[in-house]
C-alpha atoms as a PDB file:
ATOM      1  CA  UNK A   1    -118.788  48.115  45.284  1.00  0.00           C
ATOM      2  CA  UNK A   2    -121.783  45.992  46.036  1.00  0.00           C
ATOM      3  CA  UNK A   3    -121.409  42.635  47.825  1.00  0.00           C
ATOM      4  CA  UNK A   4    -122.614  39.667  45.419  1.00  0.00           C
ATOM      5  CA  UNK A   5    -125.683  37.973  46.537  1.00  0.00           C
ATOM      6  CA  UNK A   6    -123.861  34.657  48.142  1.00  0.00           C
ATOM      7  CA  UNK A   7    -122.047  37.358  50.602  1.00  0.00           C
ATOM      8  CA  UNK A   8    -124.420  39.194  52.276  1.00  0.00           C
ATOM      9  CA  UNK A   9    -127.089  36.058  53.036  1.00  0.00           C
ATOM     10  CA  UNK A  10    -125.263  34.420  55.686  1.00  0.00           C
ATOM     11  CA  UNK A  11    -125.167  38.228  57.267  1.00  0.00           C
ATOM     12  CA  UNK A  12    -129.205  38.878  57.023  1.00  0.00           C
ATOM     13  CA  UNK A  13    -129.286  34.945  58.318  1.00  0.00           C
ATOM     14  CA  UNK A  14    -126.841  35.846  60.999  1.00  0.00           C
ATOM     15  CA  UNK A  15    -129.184  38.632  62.331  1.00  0.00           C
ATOM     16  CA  UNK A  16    -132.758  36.669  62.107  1.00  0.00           C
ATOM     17  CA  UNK A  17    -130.860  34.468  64.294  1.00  0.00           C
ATOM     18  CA  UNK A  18    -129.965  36.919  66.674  1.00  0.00           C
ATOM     19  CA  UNK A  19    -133.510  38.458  66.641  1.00  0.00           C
ATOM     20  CA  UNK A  20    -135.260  35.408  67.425  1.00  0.00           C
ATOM     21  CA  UNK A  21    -132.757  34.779  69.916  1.00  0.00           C
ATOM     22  CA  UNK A  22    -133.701  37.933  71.804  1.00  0.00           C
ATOM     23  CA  UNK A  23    -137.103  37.725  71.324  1.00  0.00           C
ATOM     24  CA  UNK A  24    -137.179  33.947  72.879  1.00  0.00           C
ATOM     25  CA  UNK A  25    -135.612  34.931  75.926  1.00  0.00           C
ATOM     26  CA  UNK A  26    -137.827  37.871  76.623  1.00  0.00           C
ATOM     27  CA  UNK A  27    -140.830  35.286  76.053  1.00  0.00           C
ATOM     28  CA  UNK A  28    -139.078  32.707  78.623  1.00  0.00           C
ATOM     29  CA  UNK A  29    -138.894  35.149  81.249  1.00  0.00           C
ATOM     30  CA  UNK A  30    -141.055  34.243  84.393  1.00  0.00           C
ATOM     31  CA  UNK A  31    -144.578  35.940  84.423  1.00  0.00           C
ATOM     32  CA  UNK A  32    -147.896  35.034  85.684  1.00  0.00           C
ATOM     33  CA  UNK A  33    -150.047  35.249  83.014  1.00  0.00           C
ATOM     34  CA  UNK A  34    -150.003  32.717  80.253  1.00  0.00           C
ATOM     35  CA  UNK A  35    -147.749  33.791  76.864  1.00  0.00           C
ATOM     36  CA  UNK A  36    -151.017  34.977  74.938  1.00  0.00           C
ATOM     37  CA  UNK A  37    -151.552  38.078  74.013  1.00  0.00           C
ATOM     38  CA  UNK A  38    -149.724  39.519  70.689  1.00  0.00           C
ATOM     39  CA  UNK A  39    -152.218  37.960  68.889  1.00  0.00           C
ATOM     40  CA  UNK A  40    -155.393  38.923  70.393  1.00  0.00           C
ATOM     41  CA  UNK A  41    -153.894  42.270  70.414  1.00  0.00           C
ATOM     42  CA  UNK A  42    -155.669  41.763  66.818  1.00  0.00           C
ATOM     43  CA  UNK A  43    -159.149  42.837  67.863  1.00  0.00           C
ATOM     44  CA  UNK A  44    -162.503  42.606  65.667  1.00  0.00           C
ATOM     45  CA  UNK A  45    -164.106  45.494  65.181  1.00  0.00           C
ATOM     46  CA  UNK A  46    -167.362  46.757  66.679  1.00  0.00           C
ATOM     47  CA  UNK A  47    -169.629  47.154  63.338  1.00  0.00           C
ATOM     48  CA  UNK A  48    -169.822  42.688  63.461  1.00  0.00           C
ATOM     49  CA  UNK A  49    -170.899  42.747  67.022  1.00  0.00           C
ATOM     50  CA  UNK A  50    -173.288  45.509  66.270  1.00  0.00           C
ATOM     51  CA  UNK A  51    -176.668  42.976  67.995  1.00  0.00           C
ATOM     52  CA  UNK A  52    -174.271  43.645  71.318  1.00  0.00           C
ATOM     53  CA  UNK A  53    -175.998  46.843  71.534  1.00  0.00           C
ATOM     54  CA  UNK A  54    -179.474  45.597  71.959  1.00  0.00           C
ATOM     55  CA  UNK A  55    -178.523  43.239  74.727  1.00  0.00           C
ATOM     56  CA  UNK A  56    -179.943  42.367  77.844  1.00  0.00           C
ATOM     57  CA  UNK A  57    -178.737  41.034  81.200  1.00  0.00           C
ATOM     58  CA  UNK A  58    -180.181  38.107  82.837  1.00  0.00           C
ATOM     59  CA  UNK A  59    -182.521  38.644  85.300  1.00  0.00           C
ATOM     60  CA  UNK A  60    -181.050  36.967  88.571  1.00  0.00           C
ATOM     61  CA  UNK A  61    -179.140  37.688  91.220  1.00  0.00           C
ATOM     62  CA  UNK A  62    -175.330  39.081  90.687  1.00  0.00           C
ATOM     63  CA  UNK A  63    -172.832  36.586  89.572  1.00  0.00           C
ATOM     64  CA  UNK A  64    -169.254  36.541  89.757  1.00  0.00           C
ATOM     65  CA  UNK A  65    -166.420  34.069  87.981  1.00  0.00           C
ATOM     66  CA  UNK A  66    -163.132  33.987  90.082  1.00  0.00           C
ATOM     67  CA  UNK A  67    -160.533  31.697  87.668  1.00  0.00           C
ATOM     68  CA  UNK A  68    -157.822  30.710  89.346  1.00  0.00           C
ATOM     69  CA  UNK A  69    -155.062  31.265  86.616  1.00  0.00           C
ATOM     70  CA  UNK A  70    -153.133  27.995  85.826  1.00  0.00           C
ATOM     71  CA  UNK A  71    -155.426  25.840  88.034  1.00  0.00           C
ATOM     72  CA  UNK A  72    -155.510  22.243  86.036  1.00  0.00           C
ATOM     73  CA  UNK A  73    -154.128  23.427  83.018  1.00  0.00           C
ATOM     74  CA  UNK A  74    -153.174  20.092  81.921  1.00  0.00           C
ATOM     75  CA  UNK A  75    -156.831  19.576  81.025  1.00  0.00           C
ATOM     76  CA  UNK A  76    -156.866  22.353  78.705  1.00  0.00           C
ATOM     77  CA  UNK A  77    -158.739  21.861  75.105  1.00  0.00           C
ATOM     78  CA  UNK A  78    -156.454  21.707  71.987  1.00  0.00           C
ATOM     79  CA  UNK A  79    -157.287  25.155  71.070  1.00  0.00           C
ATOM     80  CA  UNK A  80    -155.212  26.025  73.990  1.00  0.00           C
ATOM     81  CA  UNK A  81    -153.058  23.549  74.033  1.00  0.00           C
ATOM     82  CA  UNK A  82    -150.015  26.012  74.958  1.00  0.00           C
ATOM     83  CA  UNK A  83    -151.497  26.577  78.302  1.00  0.00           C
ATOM     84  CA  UNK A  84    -150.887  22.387  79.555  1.00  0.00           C
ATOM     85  CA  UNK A  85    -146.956  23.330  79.741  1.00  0.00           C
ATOM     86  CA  UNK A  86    -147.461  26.610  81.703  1.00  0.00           C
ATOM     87  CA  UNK A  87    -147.308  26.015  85.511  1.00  0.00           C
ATOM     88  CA  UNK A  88    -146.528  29.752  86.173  1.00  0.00           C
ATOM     89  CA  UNK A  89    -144.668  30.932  88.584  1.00  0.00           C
ATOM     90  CA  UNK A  90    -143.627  29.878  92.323  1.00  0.00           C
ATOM     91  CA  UNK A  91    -142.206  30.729  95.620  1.00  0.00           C
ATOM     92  CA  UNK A  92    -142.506  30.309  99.020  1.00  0.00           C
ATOM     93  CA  UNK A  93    -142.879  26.638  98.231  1.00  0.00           C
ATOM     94  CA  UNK A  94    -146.002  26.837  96.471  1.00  0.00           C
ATOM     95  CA  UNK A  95    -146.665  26.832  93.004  1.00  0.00           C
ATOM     96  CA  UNK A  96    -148.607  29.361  91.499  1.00  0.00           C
ATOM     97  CA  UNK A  97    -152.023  27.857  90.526  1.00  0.00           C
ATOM     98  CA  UNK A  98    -152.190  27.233  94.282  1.00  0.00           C
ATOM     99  CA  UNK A  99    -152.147  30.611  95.782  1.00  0.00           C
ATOM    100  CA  UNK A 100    -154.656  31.787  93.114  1.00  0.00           C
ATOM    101  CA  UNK A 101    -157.122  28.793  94.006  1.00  0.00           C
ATOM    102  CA  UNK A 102    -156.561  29.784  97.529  1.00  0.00           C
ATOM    103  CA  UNK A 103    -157.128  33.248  97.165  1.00  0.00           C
ATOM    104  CA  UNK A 104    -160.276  32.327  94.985  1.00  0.00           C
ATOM    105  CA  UNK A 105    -162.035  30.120  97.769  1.00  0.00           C
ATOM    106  CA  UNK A 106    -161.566  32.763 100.542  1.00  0.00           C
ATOM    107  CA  UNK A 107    -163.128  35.933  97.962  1.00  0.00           C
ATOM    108  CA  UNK A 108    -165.546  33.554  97.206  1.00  0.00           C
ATOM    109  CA  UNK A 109    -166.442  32.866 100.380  1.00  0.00           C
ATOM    110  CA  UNK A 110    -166.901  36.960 101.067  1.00  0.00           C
ATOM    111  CA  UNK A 111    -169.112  37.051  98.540  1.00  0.00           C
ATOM    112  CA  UNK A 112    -171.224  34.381  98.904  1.00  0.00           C
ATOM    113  CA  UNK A 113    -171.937  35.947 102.497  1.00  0.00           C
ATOM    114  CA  UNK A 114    -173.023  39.262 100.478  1.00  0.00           C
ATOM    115  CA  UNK A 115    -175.598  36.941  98.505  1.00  0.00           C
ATOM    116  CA  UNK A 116    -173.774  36.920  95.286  1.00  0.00           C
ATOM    117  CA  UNK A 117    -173.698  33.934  93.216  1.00  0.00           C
ATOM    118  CA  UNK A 118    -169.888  32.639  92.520  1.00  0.00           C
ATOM    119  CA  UNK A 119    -168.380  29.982  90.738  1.00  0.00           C
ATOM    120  CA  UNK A 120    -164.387  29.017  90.358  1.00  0.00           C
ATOM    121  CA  UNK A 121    -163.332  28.456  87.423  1.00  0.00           C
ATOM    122  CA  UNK A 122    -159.507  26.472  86.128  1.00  0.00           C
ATOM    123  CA  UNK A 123    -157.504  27.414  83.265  1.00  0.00           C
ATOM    124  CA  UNK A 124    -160.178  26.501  80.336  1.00  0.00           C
ATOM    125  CA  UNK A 125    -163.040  28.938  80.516  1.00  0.00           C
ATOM    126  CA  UNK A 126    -166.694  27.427  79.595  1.00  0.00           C
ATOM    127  CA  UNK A 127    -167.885  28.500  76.216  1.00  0.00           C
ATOM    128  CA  UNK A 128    -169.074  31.728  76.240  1.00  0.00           C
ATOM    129  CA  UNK A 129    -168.745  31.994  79.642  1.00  0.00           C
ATOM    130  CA  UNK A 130    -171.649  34.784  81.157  1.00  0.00           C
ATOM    131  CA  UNK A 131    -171.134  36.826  84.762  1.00  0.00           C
ATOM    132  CA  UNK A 132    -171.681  40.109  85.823  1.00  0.00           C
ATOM    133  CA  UNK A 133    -167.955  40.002  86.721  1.00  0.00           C
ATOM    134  CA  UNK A 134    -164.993  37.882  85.737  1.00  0.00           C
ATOM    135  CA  UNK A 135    -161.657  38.334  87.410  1.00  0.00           C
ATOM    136  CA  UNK A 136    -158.607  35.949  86.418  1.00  0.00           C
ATOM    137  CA  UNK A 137    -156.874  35.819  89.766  1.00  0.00           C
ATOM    138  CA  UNK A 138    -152.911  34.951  89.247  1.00  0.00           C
ATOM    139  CA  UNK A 139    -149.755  36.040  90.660  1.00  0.00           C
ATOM    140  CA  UNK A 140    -146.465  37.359  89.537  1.00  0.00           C
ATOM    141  CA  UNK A 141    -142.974  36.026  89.121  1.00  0.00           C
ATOM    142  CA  UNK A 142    -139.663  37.630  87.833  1.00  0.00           C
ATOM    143  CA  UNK A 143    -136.014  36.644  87.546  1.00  0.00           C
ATOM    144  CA  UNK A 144    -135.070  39.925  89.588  1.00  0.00           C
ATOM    145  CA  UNK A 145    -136.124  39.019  93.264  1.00  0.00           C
ATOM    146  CA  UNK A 146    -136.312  42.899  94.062  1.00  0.00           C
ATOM    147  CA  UNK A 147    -139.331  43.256  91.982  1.00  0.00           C
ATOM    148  CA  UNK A 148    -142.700  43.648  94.023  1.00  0.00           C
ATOM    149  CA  UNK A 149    -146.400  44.575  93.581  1.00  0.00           C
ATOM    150  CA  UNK A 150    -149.498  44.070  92.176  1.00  0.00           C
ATOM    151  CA  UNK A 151    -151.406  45.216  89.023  1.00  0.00           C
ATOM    152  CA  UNK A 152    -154.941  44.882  87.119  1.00  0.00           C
ATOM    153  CA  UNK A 153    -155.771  45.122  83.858  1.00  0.00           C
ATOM    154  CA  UNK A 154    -158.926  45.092  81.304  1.00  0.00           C
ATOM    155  CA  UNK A 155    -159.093  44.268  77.661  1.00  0.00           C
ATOM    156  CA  UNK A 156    -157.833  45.529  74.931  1.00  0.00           C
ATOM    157  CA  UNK A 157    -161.744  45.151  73.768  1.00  0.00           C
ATOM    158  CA  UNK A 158    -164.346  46.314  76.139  1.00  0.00           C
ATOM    159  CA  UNK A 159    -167.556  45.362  75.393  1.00  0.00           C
ATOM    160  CA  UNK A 160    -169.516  46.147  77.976  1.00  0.00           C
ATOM    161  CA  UNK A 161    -167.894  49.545  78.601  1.00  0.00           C
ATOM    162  CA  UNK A 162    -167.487  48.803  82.486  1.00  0.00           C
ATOM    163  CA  UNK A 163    -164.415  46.672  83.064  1.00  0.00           C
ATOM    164  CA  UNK A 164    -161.822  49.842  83.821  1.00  0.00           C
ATOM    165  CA  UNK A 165    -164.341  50.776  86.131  1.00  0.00           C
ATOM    166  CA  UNK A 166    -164.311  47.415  87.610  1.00  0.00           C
ATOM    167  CA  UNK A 167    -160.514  47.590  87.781  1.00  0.00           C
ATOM    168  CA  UNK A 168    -160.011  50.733  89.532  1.00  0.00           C
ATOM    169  CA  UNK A 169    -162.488  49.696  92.265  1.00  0.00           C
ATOM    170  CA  UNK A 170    -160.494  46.474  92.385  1.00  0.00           C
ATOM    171  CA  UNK A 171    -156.904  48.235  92.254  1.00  0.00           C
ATOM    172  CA  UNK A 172    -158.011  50.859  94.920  1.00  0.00           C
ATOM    173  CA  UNK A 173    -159.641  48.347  97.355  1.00  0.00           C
ATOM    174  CA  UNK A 174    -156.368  45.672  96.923  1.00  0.00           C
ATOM    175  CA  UNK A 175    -153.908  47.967  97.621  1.00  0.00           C
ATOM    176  CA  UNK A 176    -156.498  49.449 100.844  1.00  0.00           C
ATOM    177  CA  UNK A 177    -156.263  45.953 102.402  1.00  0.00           C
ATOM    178  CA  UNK A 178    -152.632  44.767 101.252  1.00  0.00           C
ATOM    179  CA  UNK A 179    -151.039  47.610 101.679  1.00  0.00           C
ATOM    180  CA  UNK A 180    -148.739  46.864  98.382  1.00  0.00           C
ATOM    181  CA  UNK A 181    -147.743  49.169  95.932  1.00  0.00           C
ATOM    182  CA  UNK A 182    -149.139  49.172  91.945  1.00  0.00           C
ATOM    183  CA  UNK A 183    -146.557  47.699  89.612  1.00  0.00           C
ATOM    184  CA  UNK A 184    -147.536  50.067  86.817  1.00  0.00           C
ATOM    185  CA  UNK A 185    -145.939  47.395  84.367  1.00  0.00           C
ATOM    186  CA  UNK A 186    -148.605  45.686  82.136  1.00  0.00           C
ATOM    187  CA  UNK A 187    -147.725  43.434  79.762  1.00  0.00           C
ATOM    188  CA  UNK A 188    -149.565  42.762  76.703  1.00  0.00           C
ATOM    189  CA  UNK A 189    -149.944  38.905  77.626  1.00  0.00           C
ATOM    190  CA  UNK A 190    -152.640  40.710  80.557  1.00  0.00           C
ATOM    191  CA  UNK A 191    -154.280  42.955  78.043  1.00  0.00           C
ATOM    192  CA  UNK A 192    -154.548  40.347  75.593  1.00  0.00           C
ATOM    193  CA  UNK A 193    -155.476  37.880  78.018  1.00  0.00           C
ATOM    194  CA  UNK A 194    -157.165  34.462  76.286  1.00  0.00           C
ATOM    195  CA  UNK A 195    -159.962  34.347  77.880  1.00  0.00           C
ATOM    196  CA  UNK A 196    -161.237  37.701  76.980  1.00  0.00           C
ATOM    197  CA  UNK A 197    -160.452  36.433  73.244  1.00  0.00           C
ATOM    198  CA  UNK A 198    -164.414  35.132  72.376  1.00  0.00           C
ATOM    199  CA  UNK A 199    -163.630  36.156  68.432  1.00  0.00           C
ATOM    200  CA  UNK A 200    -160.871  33.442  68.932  1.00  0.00           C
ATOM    201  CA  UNK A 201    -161.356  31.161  71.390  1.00  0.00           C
ATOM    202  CA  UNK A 202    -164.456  29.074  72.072  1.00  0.00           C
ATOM    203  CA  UNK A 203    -163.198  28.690  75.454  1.00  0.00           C
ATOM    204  CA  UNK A 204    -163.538  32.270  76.459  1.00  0.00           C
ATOM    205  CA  UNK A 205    -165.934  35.085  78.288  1.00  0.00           C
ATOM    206  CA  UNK A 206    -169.099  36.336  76.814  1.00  0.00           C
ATOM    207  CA  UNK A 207    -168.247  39.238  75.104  1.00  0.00           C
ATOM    208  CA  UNK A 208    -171.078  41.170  78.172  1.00  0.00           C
ATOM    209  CA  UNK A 209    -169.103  39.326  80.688  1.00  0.00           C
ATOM    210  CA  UNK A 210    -166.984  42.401  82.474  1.00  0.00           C
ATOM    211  CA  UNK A 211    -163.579  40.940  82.758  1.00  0.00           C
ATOM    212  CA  UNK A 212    -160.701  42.391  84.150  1.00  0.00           C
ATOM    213  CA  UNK A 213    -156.767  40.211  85.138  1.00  0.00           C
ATOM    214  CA  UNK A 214    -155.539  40.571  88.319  1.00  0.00           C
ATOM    215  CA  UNK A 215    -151.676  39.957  89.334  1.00  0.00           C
ATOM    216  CA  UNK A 216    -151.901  39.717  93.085  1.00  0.00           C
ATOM    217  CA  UNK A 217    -148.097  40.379  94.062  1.00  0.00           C
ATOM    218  CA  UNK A 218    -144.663  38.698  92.790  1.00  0.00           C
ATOM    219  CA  UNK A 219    -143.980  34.890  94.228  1.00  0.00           C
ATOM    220  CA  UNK A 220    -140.234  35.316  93.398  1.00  0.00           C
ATOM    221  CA  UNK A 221    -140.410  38.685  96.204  1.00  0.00           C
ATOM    222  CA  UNK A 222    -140.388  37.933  99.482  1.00  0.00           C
ATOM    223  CA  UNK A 223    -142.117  40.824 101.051  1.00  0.00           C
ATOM    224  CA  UNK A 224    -145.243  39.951  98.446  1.00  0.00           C
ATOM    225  CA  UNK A 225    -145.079  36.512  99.505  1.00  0.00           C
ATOM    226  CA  UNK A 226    -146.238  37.792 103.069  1.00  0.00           C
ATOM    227  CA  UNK A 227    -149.213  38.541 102.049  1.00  0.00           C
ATOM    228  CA  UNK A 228    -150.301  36.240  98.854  1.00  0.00           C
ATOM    229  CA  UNK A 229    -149.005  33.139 100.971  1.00  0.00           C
ATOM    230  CA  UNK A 230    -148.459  33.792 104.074  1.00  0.00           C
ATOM    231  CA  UNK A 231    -151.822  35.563 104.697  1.00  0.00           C
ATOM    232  CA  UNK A 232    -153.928  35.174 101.842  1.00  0.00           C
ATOM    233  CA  UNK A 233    -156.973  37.091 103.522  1.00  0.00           C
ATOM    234  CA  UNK A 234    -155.989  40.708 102.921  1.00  0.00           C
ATOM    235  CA  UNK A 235    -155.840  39.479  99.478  1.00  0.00           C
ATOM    236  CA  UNK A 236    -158.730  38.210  99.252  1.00  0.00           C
ATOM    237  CA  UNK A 237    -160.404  41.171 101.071  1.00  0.00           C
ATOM    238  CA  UNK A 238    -159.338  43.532  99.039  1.00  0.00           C
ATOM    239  CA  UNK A 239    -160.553  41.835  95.909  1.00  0.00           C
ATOM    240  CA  UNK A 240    -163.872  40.864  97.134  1.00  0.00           C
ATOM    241  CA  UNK A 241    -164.290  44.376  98.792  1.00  0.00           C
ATOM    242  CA  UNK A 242    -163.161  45.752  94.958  1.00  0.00           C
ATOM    243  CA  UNK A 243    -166.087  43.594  93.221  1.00  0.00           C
ATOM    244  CA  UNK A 244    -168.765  43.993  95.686  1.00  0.00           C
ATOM    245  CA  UNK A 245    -168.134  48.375  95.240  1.00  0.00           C
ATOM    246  CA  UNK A 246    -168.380  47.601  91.482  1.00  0.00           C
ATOM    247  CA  UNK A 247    -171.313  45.595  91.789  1.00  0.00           C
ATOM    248  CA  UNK A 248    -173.495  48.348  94.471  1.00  0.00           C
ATOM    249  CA  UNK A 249    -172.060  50.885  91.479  1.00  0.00           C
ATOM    250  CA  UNK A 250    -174.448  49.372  88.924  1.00  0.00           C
ATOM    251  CA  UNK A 251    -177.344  48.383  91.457  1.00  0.00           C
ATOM    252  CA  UNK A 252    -176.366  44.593  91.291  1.00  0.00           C
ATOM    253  CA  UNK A 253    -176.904  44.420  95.139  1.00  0.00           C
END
């Protein structure tokens, strides 16, 4: 016998409840990168970007954005507004947006040496941001201490065609000079990281700008801490050893 109508609402309530329950704590859980990405999982497709294919670099020497995730969030624009509450993660007694500054200035400092052209960017990305190279530098956190190791990622949209190149250089150099193993874990949030979102965000890459994320190791583990924290220059010359093979790959150098 069917239930009448006023019996079996509080029972489809009771389980949208219990959905968005679930679905809140997975979003609460400790991570590096910001809680973007479902949406810009939504990608345009290539037919409205079709003037992409008669573009032209710059001429100039190479140029490289290091952004050191969550660095002065708080002055974010209201179009990403979400990201003032998100400090990240910590350990070690340092928050997060500190070890990826940190991390920043000393690759930045490689490069430099290697005549590239660098700038270090916060949280909010200039409008349509142009580099040969963009690499959102961040680091990991996770309620389960035992978790460890690092992991890169490119868009879900690659416009420029070169950014998984760009990442395996980067993953192969990183783990050369850390001596850390992958996490082979990405999360959509890296994927569908913001500021690879131009056909959403003002405040967001060039759609020629070769972007990739990079999670440098896990804050909450204490064997990654040993290197993101406690000796910050294998990290950074692994990543600025990754960009400067990418960049002698396409004759930038």
């Amino acid at each position: 016998m069917a239930f009448p109508a006023m019996r079996i609402f509080p029972v489809i309530l009771a389980v949208i409840i219990t959905a968005a329950f679930f679905w809140m704590r997975d979003l609460a859980k400790t991570s590096g990168a910001p809680p973007y990405g479902m949406a810009e999982e939504e990608v345009p497709k290539a037919e409205p970007f079709s003037w992409l294919s008669d573009w032209k670099r710059p001429d100039g020497p190479a140029r490289v954005a290091l952004q050191a995730g969550h660095w002065k969030a708080q002055e974010a624009p209201d179009e990403l507004e979400r990201l003032r509450t998100n400090t990240g993660s910590s350990g070690g007694g340092k928050s997060e947006w500190e070890v990826n500054l940190e991390i920043s200035r000393l690759v930045s400092e490689i490069l430099q040496k290697r005549g590239v052209t660098t700038e270090i960017l916060p949280a909010t990305v200039p409008p349509e941001y142009l580099a040969d190279v963009f690499v959102a530098v961040h680091a990991d956190g996770s309620t389960d201490k035992s978790v460890s190791g690092f992991k890169i990622a490119s868009p879900w949209r690659d416009w420029t065609g070169k950014a998984p190149d760009l990442a395996d250089k980067i993953e192969a150099a990183y783990q050369l000079a850390t001596g850390m193993k992958i996490d082979p874990n990405i999360s959509r949030n890296m994927r569908g990281y913001y500021a690879f979102a131009f056909w959403r965000y003002n405040h967001a890459v060039h759609p020629m700008t070769t972007s990739v994320i990079l999670e440098t190791g896990f804050l909450t583990n204490a064997a990654d801490r040993k290197t993101i924290v406690q000796n910050p220059q294998k990290s950074a010359q692994g990543l600025a050893e990754g960009i400067l093979n990418y960049l002698e790959a396409q004759r930038l150098l």
